[in-house]
N, C-alpha and C. Protein backbone atom coordinates (compact mmCIF):
# COMPACT_ATOMS: atom_id res chain seq x y z
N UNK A 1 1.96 22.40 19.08
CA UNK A 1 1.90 22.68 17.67
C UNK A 1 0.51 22.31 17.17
N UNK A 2 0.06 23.37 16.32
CA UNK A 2 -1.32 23.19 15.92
C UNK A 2 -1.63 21.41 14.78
N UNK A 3 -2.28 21.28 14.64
CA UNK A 3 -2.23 20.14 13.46
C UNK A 3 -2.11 20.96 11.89
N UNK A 4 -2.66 22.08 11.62
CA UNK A 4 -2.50 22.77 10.55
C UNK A 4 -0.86 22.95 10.64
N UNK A 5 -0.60 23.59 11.66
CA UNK A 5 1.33 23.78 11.55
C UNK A 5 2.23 22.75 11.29
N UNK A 6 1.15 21.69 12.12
CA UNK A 6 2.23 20.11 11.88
C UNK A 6 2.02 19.98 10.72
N UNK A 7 1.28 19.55 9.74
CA UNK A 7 1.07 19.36 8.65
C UNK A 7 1.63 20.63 7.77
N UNK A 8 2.20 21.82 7.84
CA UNK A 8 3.10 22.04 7.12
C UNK A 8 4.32 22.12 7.35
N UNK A 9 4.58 22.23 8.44
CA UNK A 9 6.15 21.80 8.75
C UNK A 9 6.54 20.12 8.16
N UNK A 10 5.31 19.09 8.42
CA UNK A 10 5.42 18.05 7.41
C UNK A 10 5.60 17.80 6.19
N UNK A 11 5.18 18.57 5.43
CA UNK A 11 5.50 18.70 4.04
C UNK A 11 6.37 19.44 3.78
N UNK A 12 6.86 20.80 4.10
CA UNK A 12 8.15 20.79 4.56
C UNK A 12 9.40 20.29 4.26
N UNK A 13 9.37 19.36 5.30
CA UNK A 13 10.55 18.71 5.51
C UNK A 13 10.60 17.12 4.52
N UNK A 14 9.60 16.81 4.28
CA UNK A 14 9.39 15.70 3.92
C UNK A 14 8.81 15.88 2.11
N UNK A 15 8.22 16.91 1.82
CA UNK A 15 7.98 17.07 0.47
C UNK A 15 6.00 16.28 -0.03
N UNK A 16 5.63 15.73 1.03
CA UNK A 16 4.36 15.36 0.98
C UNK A 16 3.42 15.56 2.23
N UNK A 17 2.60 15.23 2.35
CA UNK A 17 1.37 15.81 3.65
C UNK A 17 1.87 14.36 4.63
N UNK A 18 1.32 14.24 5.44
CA UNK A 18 1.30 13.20 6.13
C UNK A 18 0.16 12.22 6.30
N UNK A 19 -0.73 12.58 5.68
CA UNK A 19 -1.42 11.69 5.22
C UNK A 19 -1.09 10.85 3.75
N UNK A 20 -0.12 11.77 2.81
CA UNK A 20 0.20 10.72 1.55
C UNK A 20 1.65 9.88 2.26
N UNK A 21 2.42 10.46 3.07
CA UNK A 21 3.51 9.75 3.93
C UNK A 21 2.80 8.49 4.69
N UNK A 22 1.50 8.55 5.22
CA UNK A 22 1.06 7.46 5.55
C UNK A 22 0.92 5.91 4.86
N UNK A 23 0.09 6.77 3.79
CA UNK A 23 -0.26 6.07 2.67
C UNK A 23 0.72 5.20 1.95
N UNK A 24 1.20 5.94 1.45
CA UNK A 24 3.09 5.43 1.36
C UNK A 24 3.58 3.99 1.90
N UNK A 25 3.59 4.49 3.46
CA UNK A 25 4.19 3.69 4.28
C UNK A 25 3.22 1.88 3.94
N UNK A 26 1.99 2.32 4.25
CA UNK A 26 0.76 1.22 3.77
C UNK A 26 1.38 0.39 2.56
N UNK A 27 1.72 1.39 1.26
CA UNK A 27 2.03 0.55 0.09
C UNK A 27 2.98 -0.48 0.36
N UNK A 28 4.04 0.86 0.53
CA UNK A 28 5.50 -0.24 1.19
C UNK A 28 5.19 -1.69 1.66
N UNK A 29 4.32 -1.90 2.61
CA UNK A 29 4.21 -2.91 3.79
C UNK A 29 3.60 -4.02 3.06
N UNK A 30 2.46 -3.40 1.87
CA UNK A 30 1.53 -4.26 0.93
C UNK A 30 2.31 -4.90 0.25
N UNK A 31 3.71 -4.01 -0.17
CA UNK A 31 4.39 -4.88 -1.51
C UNK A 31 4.73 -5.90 -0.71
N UNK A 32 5.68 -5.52 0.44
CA UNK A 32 6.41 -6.82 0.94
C UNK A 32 5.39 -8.10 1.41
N UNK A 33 4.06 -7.75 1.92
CA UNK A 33 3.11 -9.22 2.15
C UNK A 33 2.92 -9.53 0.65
N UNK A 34 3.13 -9.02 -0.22
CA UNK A 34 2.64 -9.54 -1.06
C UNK A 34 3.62 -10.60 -2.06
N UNK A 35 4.76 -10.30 -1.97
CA UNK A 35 5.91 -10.96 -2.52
C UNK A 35 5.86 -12.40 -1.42
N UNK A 36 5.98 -11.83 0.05
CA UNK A 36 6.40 -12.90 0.94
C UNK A 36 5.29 -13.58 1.49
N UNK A 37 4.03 -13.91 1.13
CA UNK A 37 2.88 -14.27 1.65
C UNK A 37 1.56 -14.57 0.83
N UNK A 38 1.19 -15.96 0.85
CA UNK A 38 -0.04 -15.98 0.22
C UNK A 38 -1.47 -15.45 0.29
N UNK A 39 -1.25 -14.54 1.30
CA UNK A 39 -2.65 -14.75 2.31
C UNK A 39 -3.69 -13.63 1.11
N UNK A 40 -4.55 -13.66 1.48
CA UNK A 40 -5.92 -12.75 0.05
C UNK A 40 -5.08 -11.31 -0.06
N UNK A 41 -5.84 -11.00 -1.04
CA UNK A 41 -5.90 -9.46 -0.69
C UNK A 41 -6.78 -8.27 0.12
N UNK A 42 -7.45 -9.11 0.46
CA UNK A 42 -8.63 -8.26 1.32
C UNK A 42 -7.28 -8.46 2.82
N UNK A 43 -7.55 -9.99 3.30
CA UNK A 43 -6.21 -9.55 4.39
C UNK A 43 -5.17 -8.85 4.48
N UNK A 44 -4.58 -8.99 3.19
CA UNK A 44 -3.40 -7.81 3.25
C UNK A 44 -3.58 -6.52 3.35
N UNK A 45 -5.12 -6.15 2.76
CA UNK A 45 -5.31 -4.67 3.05
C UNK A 45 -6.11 -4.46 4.36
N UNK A 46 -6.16 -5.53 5.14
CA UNK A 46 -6.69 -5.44 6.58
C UNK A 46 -5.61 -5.16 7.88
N UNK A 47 -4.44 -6.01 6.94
CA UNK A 47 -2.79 -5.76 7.81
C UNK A 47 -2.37 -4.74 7.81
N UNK A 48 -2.60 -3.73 6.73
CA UNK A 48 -1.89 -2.34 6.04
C UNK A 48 -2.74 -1.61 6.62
N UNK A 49 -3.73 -1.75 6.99
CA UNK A 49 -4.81 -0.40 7.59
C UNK A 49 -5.19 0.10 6.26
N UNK A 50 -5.60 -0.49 5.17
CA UNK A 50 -6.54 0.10 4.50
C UNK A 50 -7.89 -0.54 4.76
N UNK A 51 -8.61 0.54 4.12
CA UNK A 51 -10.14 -0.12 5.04
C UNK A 51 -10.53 -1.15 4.06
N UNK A 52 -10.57 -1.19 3.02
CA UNK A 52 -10.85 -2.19 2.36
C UNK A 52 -9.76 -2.68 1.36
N UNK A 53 -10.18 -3.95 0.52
CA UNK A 53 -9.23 -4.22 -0.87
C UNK A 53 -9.24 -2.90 -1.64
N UNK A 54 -10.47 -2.57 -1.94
CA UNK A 54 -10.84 -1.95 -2.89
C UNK A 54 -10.04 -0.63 -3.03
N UNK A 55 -9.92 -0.20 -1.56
CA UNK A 55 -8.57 1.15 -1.22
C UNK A 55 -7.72 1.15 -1.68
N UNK A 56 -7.22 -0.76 -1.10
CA UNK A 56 -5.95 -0.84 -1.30
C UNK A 56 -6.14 -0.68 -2.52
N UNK A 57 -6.52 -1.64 -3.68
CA UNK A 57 -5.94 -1.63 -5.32
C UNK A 57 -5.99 -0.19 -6.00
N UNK A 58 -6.84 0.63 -5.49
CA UNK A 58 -6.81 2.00 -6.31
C UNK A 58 -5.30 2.29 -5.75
N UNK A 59 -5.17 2.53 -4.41
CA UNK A 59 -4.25 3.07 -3.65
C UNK A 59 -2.64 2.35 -4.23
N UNK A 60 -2.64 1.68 -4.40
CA UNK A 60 -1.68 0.65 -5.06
C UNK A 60 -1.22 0.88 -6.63
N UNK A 61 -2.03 0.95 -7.05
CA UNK A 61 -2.03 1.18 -8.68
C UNK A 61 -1.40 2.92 -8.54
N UNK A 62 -2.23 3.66 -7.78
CA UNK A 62 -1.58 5.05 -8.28
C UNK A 62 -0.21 5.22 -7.79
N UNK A 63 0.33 4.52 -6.66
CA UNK A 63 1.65 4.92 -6.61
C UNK A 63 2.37 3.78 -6.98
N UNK A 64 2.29 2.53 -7.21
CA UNK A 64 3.17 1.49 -8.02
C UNK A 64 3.05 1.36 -9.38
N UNK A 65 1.88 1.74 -9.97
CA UNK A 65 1.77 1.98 -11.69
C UNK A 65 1.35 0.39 -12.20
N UNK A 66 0.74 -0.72 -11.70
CA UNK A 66 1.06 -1.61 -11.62
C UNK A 66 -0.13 -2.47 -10.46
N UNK A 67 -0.81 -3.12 -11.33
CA UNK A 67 -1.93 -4.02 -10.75
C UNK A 67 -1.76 -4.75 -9.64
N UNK A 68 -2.47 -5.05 -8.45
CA UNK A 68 -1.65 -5.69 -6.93
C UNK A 68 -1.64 -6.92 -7.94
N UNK A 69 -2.10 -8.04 -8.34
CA UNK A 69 -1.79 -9.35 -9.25
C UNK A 69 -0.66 -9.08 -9.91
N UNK A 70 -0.83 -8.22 -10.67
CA UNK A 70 0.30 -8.52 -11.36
C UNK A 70 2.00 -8.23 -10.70
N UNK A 71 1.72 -7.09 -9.72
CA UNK A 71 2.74 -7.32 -9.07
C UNK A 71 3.54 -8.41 -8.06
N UNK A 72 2.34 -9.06 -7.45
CA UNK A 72 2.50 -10.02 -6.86
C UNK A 72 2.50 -11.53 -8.25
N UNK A 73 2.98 -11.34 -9.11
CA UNK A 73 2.56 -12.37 -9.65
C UNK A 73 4.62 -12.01 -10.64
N UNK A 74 4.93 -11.25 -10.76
CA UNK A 74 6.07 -10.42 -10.99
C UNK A 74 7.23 -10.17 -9.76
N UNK A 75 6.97 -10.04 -9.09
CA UNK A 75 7.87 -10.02 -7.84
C UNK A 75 8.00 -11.32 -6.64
N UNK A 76 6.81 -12.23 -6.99
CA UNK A 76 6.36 -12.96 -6.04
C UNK A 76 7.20 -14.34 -5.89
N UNK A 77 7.72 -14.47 -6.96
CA UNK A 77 8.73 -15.99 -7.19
C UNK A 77 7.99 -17.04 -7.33
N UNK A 78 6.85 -17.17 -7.21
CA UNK A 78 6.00 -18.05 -6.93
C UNK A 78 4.70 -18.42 -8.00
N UNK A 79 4.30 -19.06 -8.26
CA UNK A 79 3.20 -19.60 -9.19
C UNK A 79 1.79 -18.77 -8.94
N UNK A 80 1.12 -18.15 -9.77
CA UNK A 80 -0.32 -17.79 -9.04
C UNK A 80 -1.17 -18.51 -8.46
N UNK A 81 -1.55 -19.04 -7.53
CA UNK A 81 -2.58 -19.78 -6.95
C UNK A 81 -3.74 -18.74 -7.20
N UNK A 82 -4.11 -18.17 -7.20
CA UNK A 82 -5.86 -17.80 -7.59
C UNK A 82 -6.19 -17.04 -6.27
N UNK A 83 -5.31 -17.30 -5.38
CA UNK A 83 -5.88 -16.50 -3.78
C UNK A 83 -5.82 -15.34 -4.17
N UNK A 84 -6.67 -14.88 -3.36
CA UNK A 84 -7.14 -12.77 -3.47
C UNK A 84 -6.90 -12.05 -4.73
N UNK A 85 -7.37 -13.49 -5.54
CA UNK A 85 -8.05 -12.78 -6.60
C UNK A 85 -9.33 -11.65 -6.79
């Protein structure tokens, strides 16, 4: 199968490309380090395979609606310590 064919039989079936299905998957993984883990945000977007923070927070904001701090500061149970600020 060509990669042009995969990529529409991907969207397709799935309703997005596979590169925003990727992306996706990245957020997903970000929310949960971020609730369950202090570690920066540059690490967390080093765990997720984004290339930088900076990916991540754009990348973050457009599909959670919702600042990585403030989400992690909202979901997190936990006090802000100031890390990956």
């Amino acid at each position: 199968m060509s990669p042009r064919n995969f990529a529409r039989v991907f969207t397709d079936r799935f309703g997005m490309t596979p590169a925003k299905a990727v992306e996706a998957m990245r957020i997903e993984a970000s929310q949960q380090l971020l609730v369950s883990q202090r570690t920066g945000i540059a690490e967390i977007a080093h765990q997720c395979g984004f290339g930088d923070d900076e990916r991540m927070r754009r990348a973050f904001l457009r599909h959670a609606g919702i600042a990585l701090l403030d989400y992690r500061r909202r979901f997190g149970g936990t006090r802000d310590t100031g890390i990956g600020s």
